[in-house]
Protein backbone atom coordinates (compact mmCIF):
# COMPACT_ATOMS: atom_id res chain seq x y z
CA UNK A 1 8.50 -11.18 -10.92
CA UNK A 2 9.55 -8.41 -13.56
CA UNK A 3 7.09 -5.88 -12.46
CA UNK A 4 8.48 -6.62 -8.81
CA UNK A 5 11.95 -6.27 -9.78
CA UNK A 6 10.86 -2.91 -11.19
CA UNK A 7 9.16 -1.91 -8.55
CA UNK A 8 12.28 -2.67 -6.21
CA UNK A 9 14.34 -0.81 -8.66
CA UNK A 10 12.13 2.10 -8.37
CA UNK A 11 12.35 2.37 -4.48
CA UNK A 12 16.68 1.94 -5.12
CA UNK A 13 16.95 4.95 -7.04
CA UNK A 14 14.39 6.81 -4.36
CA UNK A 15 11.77 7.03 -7.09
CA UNK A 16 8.89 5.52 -4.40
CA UNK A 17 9.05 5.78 -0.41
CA UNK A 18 6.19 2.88 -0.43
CA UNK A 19 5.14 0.47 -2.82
CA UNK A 20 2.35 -1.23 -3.28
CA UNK A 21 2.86 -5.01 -4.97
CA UNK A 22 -0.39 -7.10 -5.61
CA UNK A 23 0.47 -10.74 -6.57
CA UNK A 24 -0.10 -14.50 -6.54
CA UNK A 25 0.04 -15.95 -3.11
CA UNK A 26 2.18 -18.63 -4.53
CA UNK A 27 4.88 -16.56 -5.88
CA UNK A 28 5.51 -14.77 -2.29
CA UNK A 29 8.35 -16.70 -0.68
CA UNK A 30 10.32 -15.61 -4.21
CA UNK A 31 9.59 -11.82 -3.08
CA UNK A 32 10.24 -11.90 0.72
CA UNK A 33 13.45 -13.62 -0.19
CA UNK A 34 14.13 -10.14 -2.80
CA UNK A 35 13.15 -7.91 -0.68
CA UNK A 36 14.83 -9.77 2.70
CA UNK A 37 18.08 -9.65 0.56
CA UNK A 38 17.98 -6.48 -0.30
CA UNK A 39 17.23 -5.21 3.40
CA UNK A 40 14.00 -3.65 2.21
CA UNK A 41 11.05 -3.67 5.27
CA UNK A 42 7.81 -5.17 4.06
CA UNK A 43 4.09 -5.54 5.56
CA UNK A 44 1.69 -8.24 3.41
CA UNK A 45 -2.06 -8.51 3.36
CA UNK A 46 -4.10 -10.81 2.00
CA UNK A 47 -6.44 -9.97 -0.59
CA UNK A 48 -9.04 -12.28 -0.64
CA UNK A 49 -10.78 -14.96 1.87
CA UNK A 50 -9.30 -17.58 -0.13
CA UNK A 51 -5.62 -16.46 0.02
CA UNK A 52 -4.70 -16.18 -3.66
CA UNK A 53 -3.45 -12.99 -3.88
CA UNK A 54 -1.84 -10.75 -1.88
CA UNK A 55 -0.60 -7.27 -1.09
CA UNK A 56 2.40 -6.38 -0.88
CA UNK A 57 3.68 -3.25 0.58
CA UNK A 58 7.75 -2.60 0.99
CA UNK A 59 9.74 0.62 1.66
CA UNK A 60 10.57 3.05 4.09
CA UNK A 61 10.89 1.65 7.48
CA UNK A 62 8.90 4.43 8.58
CA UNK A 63 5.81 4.28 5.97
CA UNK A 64 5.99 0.53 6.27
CA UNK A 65 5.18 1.19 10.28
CA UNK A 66 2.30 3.42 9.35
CA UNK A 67 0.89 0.57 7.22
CA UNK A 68 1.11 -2.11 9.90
CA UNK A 69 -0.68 0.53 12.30
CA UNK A 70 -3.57 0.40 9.90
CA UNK A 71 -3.57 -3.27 11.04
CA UNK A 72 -4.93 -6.36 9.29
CA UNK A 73 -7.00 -5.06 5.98
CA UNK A 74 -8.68 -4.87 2.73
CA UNK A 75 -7.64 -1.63 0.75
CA UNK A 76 -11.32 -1.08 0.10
CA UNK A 77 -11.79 -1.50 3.76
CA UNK A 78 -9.69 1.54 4.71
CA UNK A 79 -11.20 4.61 7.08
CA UNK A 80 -11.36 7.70 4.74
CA UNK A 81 -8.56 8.87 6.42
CA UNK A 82 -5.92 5.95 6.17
CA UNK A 83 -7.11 5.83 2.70
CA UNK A 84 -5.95 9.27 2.24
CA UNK A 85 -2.67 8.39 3.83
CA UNK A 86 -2.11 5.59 2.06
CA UNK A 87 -2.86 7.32 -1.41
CA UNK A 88 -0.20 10.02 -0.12
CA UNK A 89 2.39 7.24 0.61
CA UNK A 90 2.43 5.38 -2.69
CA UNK A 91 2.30 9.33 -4.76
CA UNK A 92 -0.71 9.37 -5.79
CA UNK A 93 -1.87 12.85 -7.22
CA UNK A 94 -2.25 15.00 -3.96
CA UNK A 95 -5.30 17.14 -5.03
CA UNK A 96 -6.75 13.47 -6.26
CA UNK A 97 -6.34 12.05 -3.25
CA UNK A 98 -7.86 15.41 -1.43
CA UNK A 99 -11.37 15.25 -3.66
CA UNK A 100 -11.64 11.12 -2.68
CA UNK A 101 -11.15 11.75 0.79
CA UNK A 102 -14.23 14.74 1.04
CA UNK A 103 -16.06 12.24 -0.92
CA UNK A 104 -15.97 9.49 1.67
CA UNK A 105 -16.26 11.71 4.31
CA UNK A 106 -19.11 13.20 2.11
CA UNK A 107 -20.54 9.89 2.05
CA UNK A 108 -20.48 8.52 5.23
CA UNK A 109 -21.73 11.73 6.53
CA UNK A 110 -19.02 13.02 8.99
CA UNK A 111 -18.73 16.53 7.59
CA UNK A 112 -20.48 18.82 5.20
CA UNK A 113 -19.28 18.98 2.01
CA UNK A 114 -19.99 22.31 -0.16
């Protein structure tokens, strides 16, 4: 729960738009009640078939929304695209994110990479 707290912390002072959580299933009443209280909008995913874990992703109403558009998912399940949008959301490194995304695309053939 202290990495949580941090990571709540983080989107208070406007550090992170969207956060991405991953935790034990059991401990997830204790962080929609955190992030209830604090008003904070949240999406969560399982991770695996057998419910252990789960994802959780919390911030901006509006990146929140794009999240639950994706619908039900596994991260590594993700088109190239939402995968890029998602990597954009949480800040990862931009021109990171830009080489992953040519290489799925690369990969599952839909353009031609140089």
């Amino acid at each position: 729960m202290k990495i949580l707290s941090h990571h709540i912390y983080e989107y208070k002072k406007g550090l992170r738009n969207l956060v991405l959580h991953t935790m034990e299933a059991s401990q997830m009443d204790t962080a929609i009640n955190k992030l209830e209280s604090g008003n904070i909008d949240y999406v969560i995913h399982y991770v695996d078939k057998n419910k252990i874990k789960v994802n959780i992703f919390f911030g901006k109403k509006e990146c929140v929304n794009i999240i639950k558009s994706f619908g039900t998912f596994k991260v590594s399940e993700l088109t190239a695209e939402e995968d890029y949008i998602l990597g954009i959301m949480l800040g990862y490194d931009r021109l990171a994110q830009c080489e992953r995304y040519l290489k799925m695309i690369k990969r599952t053939k839909q353009i031609r990479v140089a």
